[in-house]
PDB file of N, CA and C in Angstrom:
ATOM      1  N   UNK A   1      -8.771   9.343 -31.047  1.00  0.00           N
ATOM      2  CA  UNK A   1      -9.592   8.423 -30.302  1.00  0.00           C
ATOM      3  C   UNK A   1      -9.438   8.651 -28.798  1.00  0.00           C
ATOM      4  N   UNK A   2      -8.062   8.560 -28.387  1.00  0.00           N
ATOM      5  CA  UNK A   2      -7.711   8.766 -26.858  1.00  0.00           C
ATOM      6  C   UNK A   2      -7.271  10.346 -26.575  1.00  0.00           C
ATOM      7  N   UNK A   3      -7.765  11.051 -25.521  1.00  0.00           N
ATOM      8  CA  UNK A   3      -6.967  12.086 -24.858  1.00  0.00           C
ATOM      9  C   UNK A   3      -5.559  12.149 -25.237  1.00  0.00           C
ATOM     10  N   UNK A   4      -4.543  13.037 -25.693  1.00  0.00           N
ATOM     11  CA  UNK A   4      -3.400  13.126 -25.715  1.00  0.00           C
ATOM     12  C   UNK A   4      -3.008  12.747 -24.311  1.00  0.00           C
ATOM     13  N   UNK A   5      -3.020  13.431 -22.820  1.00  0.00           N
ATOM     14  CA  UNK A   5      -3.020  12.799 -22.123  1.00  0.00           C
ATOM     15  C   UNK A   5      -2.869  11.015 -21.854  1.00  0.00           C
ATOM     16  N   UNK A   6      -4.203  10.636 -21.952  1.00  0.00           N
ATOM     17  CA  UNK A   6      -4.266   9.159 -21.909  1.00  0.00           C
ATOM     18  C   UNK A   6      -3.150   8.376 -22.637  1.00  0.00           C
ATOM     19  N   UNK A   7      -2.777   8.703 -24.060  1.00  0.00           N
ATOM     20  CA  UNK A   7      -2.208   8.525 -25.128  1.00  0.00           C
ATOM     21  C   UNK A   7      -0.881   8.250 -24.747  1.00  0.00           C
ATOM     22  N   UNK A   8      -0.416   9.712 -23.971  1.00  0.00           N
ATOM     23  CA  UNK A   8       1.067   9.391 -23.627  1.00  0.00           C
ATOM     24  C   UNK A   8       1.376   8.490 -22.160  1.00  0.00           C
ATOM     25  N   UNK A   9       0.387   8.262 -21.331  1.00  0.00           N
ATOM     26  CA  UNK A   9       0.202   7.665 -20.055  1.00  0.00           C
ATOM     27  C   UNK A   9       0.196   6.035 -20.709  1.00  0.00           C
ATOM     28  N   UNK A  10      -0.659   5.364 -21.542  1.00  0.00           N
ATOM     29  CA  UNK A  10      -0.514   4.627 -22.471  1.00  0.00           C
ATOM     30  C   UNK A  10       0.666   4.067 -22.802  1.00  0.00           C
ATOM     31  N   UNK A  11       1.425   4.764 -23.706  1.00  0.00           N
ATOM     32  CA  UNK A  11       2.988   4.877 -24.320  1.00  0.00           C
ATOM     33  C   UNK A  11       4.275   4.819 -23.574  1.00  0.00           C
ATOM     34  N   UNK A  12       3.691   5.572 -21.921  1.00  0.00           N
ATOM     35  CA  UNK A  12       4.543   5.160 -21.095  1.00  0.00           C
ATOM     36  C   UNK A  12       4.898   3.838 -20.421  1.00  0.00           C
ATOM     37  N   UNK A  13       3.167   3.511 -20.224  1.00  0.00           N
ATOM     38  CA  UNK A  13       3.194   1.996 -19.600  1.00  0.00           C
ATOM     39  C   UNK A  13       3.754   1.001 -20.515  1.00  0.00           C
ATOM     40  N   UNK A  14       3.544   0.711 -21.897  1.00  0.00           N
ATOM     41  CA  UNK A  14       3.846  -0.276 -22.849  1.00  0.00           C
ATOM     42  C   UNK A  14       5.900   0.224 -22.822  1.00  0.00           C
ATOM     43  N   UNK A  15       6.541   0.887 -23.028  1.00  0.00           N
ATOM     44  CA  UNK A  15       7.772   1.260 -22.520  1.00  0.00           C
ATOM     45  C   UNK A  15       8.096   0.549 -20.988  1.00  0.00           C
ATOM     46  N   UNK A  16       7.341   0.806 -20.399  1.00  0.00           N
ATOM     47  CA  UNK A  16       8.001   0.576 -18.302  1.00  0.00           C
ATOM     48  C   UNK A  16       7.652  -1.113 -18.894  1.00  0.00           C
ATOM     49  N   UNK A  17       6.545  -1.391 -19.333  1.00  0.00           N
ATOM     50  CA  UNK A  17       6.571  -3.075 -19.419  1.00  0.00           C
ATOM     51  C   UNK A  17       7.599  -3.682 -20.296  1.00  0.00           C
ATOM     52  N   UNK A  18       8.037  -3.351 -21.143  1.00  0.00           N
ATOM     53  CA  UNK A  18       9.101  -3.513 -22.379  1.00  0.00           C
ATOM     54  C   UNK A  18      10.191  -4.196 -21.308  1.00  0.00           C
ATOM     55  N   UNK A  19      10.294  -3.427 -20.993  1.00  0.00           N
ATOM     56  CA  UNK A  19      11.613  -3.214 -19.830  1.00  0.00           C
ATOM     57  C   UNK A  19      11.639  -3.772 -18.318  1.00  0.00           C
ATOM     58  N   UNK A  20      10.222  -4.112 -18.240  1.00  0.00           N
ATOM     59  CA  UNK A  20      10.312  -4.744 -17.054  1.00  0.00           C
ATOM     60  C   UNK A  20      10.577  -6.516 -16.960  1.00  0.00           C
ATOM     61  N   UNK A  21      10.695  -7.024 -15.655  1.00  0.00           N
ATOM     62  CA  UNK A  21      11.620  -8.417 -15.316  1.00  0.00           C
ATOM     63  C   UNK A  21      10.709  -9.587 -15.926  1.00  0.00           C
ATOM     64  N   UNK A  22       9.560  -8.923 -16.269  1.00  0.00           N
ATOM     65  CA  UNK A  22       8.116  -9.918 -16.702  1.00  0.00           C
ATOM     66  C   UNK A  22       8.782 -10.326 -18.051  1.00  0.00           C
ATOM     67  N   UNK A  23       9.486  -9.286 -18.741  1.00  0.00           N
ATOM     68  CA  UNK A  23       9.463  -9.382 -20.076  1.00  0.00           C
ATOM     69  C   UNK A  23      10.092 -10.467 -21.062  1.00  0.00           C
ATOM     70  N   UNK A  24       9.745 -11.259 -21.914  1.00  0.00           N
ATOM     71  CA  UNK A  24      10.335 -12.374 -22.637  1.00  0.00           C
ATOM     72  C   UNK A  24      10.532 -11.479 -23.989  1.00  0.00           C
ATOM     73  N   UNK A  25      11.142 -12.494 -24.656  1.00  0.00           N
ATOM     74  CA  UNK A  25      11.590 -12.526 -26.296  1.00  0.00           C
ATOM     75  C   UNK A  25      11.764 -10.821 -26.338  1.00  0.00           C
ATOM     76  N   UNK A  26      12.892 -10.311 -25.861  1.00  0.00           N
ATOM     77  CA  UNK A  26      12.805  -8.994 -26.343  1.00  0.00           C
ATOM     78  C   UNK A  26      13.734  -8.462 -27.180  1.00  0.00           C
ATOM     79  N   UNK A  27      13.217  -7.542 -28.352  1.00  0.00           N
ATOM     80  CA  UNK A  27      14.149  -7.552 -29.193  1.00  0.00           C
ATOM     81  C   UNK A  27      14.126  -5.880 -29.349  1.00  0.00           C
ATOM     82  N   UNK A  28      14.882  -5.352 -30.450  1.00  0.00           N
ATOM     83  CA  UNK A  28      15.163  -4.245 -30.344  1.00  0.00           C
ATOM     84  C   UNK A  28      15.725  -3.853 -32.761  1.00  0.00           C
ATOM     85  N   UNK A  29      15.167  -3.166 -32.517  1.00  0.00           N
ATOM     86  CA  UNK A  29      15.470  -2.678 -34.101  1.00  0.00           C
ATOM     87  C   UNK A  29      15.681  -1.528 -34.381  1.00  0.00           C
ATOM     88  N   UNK A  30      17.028  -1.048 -35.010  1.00  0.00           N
ATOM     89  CA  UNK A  30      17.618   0.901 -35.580  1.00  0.00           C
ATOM     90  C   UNK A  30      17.602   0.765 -36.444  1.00  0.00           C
ATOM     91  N   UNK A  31      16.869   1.463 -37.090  1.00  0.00           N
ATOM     92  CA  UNK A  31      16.881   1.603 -38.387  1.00  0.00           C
ATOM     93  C   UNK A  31      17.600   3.224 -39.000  1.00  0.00           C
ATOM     94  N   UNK A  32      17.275   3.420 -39.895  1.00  0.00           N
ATOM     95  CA  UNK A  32      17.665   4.834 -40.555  1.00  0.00           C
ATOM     96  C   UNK A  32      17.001   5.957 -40.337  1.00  0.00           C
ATOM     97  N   UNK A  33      15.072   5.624 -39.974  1.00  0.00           N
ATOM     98  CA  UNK A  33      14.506   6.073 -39.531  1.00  0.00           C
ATOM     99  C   UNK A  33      13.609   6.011 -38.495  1.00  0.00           C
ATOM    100  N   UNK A  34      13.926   4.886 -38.029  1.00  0.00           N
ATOM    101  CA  UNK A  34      12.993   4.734 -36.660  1.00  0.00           C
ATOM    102  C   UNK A  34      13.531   3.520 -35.431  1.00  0.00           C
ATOM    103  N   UNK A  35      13.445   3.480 -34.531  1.00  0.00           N
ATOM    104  CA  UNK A  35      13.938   2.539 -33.988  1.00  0.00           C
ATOM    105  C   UNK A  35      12.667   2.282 -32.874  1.00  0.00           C
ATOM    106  N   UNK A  36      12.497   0.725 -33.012  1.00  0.00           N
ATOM    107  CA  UNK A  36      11.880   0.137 -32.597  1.00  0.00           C
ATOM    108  C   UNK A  36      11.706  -1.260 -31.503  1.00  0.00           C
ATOM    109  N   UNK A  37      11.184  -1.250 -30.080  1.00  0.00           N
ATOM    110  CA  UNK A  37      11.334  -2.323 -29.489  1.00  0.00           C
ATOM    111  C   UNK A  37       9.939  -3.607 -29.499  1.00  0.00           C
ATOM    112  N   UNK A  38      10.151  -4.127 -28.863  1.00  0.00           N
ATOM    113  CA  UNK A  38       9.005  -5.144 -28.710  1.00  0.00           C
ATOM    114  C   UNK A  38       9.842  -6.295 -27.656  1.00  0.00           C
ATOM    115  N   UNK A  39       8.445  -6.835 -27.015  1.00  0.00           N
ATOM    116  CA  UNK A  39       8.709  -7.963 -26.126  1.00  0.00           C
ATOM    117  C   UNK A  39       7.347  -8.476 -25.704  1.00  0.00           C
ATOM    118  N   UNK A  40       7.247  -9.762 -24.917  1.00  0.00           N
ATOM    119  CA  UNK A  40       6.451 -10.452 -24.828  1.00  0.00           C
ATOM    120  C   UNK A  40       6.175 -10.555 -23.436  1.00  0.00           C
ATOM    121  N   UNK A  41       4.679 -10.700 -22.841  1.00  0.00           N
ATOM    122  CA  UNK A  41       4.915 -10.870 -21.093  1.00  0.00           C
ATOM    123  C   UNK A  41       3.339 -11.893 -21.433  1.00  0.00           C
ATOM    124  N   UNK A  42       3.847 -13.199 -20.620  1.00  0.00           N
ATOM    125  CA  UNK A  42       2.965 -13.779 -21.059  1.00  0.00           C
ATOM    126  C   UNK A  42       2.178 -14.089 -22.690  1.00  0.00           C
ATOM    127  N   UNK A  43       0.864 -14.575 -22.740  1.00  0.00           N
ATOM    128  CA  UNK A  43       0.617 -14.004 -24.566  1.00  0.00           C
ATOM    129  C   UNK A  43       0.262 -12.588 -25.121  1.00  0.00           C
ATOM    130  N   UNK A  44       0.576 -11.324 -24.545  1.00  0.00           N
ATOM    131  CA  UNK A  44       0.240 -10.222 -24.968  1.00  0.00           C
ATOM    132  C   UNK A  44       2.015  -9.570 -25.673  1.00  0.00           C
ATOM    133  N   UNK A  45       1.898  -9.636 -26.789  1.00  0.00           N
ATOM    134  CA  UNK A  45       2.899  -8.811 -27.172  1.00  0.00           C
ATOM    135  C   UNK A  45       2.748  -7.270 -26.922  1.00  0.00           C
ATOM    136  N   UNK A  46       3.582  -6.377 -26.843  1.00  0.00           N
ATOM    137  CA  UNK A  46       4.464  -4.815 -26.653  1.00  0.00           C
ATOM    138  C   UNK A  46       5.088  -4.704 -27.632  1.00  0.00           C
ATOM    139  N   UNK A  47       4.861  -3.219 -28.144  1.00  0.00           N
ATOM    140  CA  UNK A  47       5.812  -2.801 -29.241  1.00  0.00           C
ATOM    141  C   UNK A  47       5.369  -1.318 -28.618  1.00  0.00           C
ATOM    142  N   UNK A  48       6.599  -0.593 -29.369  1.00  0.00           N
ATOM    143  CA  UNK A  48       7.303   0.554 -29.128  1.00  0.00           C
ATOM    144  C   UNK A  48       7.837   1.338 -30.461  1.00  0.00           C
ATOM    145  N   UNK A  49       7.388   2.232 -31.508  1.00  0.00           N
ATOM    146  CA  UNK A  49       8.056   2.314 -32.331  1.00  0.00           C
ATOM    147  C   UNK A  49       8.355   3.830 -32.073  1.00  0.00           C
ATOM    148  N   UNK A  50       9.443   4.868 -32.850  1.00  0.00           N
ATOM    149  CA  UNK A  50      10.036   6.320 -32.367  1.00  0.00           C
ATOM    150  C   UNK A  50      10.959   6.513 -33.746  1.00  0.00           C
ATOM    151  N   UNK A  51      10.102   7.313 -34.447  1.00  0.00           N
ATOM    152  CA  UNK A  51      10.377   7.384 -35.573  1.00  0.00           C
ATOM    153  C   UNK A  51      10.534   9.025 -35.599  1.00  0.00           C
ATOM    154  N   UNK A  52      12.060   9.100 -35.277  1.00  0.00           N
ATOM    155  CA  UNK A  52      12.934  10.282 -35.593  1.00  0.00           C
ATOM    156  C   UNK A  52      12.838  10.998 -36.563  1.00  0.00           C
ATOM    157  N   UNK A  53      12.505  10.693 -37.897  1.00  0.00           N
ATOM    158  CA  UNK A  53      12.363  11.676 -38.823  1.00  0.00           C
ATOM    159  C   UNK A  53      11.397  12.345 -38.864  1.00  0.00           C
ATOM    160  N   UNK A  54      10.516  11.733 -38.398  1.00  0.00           N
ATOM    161  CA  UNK A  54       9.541  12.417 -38.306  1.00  0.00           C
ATOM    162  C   UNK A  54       8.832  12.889 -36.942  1.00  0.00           C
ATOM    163  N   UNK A  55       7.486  13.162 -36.931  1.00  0.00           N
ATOM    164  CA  UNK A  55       6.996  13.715 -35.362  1.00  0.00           C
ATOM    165  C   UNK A  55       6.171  12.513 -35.311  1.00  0.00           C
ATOM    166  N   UNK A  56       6.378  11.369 -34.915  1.00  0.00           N
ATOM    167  CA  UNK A  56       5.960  10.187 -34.552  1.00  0.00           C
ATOM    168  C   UNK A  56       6.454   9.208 -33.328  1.00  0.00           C
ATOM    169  N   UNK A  57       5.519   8.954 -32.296  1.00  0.00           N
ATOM    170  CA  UNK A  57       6.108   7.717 -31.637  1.00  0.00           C
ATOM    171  C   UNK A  57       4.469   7.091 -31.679  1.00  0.00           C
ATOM    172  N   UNK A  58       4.673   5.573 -31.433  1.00  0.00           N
ATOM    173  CA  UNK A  58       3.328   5.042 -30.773  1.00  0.00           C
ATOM    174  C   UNK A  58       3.635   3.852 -30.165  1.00  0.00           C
ATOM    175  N   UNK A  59       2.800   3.250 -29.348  1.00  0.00           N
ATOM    176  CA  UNK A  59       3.171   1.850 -28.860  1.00  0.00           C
ATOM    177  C   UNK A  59       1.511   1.418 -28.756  1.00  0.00           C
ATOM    178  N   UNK A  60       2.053  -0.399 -29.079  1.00  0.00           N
ATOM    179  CA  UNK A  60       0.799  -0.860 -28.769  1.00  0.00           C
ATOM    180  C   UNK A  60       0.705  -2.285 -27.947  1.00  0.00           C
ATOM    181  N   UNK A  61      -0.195  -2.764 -27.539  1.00  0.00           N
ATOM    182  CA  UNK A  61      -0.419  -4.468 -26.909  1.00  0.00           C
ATOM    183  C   UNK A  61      -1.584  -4.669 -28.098  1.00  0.00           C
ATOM    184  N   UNK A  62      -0.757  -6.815 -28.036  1.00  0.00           N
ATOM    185  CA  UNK A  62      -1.778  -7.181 -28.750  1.00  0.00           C
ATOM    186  C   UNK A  62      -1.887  -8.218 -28.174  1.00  0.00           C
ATOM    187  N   UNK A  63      -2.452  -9.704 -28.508  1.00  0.00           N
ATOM    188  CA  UNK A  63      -2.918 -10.628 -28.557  1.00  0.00           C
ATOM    189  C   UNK A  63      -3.191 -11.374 -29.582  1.00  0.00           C
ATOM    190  N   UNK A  64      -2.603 -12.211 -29.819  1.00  0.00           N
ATOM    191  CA  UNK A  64      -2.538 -12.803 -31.100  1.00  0.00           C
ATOM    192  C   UNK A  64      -3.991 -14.761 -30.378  1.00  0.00           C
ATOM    193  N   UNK A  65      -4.649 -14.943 -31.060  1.00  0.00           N
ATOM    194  CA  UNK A  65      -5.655 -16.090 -31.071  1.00  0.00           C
ATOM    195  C   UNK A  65      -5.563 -17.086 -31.748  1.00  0.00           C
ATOM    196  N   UNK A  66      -5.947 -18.357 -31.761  1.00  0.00           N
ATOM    197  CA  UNK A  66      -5.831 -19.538 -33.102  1.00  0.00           C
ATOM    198  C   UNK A  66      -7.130 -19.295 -32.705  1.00  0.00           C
ATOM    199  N   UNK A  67      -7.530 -20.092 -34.331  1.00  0.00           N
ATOM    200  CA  UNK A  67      -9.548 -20.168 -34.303  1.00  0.00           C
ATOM    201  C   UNK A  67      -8.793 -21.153 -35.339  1.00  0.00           C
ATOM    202  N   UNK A  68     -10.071 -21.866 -35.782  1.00  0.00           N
ATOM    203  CA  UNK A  68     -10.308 -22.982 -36.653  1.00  0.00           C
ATOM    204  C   UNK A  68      -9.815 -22.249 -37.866  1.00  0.00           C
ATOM    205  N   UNK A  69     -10.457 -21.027 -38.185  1.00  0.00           N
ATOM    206  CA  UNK A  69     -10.096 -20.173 -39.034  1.00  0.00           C
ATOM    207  C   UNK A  69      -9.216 -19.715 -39.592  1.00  0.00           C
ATOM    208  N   UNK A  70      -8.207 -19.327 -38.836  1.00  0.00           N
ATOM    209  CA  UNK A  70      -6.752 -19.049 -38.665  1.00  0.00           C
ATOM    210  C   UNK A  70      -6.651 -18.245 -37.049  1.00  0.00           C
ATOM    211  N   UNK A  71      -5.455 -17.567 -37.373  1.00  0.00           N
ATOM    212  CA  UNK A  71      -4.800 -16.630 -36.532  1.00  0.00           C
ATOM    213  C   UNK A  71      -5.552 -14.986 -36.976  1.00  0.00           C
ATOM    214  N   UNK A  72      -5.977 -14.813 -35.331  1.00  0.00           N
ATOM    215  CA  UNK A  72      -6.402 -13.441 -35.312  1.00  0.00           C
ATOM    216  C   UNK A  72      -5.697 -12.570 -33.949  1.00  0.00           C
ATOM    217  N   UNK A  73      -5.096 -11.358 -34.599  1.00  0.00           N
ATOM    218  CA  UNK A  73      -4.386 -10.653 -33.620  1.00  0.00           C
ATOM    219  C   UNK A  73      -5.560  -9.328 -33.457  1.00  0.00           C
ATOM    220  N   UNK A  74      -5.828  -9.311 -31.980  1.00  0.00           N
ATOM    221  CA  UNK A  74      -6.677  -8.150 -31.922  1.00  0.00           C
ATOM    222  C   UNK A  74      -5.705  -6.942 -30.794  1.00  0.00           C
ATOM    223  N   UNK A  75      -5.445  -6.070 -30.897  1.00  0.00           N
ATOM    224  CA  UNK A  75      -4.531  -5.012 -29.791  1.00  0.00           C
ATOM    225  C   UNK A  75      -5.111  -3.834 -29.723  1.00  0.00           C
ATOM    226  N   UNK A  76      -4.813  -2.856 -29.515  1.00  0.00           N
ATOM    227  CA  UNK A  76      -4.697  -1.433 -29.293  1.00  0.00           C
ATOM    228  C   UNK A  76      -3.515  -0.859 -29.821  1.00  0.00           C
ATOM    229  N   UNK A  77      -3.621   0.268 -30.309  1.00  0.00           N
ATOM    230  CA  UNK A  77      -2.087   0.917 -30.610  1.00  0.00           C
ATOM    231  C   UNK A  77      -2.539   2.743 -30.197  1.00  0.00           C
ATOM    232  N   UNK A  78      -1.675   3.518 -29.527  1.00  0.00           N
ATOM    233  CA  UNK A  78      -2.319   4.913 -29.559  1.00  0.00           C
ATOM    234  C   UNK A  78      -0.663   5.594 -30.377  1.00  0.00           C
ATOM    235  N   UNK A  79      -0.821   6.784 -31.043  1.00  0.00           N
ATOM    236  CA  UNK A  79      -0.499   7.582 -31.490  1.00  0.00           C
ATOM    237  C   UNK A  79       0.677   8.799 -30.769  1.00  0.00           C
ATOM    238  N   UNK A  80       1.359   9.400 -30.915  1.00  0.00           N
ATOM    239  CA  UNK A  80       1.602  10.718 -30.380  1.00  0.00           C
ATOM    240  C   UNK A  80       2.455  11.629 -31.224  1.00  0.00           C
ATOM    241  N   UNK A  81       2.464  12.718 -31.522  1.00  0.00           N
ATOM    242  CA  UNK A  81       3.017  13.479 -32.824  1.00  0.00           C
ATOM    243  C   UNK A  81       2.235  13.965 -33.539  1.00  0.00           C
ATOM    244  N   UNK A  82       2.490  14.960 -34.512  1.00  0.00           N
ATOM    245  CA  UNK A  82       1.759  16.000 -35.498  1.00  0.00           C
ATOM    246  C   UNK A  82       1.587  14.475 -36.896  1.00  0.00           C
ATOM    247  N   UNK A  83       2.390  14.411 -37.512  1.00  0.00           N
ATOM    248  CA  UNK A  83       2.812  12.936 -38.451  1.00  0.00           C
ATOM    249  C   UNK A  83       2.124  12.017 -37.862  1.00  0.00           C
ATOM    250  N   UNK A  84       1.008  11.019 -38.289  1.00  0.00           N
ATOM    251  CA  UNK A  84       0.424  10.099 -37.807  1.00  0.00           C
ATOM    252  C   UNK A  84       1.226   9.181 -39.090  1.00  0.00           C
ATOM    253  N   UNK A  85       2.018   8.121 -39.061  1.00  0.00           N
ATOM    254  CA  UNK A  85       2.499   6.637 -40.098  1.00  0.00           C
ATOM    255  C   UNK A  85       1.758   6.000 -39.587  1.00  0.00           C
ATOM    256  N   UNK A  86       0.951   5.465 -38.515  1.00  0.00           N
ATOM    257  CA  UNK A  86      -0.135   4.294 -37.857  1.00  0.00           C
ATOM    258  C   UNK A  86      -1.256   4.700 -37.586  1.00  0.00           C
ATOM    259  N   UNK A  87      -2.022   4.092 -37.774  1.00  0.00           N
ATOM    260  CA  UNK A  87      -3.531   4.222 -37.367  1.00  0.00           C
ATOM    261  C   UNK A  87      -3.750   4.206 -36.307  1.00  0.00           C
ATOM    262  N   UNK A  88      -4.154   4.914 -35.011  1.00  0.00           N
ATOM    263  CA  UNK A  88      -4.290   4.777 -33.695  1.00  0.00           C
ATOM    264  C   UNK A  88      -6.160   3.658 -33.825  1.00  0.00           C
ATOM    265  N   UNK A  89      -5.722   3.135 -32.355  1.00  0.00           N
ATOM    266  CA  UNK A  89      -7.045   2.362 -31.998  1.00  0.00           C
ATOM    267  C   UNK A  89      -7.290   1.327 -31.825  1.00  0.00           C
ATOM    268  N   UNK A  90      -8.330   0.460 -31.896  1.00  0.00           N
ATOM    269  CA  UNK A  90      -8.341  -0.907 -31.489  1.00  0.00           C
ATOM    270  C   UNK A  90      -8.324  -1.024 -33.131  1.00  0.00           C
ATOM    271  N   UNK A  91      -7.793  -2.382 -33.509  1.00  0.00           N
ATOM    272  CA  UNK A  91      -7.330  -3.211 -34.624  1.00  0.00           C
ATOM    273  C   UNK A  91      -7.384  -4.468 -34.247  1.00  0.00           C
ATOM    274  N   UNK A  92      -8.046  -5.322 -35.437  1.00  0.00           N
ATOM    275  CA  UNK A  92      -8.240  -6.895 -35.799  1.00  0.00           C
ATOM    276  C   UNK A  92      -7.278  -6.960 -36.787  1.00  0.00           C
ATOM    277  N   UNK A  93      -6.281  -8.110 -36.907  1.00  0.00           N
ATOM    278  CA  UNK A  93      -5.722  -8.734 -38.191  1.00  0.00           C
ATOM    279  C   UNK A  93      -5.879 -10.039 -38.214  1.00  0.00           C
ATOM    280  N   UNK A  94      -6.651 -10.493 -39.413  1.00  0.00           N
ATOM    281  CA  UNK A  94      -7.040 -12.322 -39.681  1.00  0.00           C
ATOM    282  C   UNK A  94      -5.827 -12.641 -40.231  1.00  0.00           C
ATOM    283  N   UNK A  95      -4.996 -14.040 -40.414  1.00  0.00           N
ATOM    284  CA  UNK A  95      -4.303 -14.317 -40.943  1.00  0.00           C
ATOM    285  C   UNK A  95      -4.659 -16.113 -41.182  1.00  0.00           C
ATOM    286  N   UNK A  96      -4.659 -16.429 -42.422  1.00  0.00           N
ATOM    287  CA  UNK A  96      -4.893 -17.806 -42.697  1.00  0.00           C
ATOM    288  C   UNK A  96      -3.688 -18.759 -42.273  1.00  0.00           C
ATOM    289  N   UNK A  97      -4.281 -20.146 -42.396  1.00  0.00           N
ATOM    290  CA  UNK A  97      -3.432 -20.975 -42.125  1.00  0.00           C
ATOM    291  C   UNK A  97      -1.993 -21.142 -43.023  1.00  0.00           C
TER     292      UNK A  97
END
């Protein structure tokens, strides 16, 4: 979808924000195969995932909404690596009450 370029310019910024003084609720996860951050700046969540076993990193922002409906998270996520585990791109998730 995005320029490799763009992609990793992308991946950098969601990282420098992770980490920057803006950042709330930040947490951090190692796993066996991937280790993963996330944090909050304002209502846009950051995530960061770097999945060592394989040729994978990606990061994305989202936004999570209430509607009458339920909860809808709409973000971006981009890609980088030969191994795609995530779908790069803009993404909707509905979630009921």
């Amino acid at each position: 979808m995005f320029s490799n370029r763009v992609s990793q310019q992308f991946y950098a910024l969601v990282r420098r924000l992770i980490a920057c003084r803006l950042a709330r609720d930040y947490a951090e996860y190692h796993g066996s195969t991937e280790d993963s951050y996330a944090a909050r700046i304002g209502p846009l969540h950051l995530a960061v995932n770097d999945c060592f076993v394989l040729d994978h990193v990606d990061a994305s922002i989202s936004l999570q909404l209430r509607t009458p409906w339920g909860r809808v998270t709409v973000g971006l996520m981009v890609c980088l690596g030969e191994e795609q585990v995530r779908r790069p791109g803009l993404f909707v998730e509905r979630y009921s009450f």
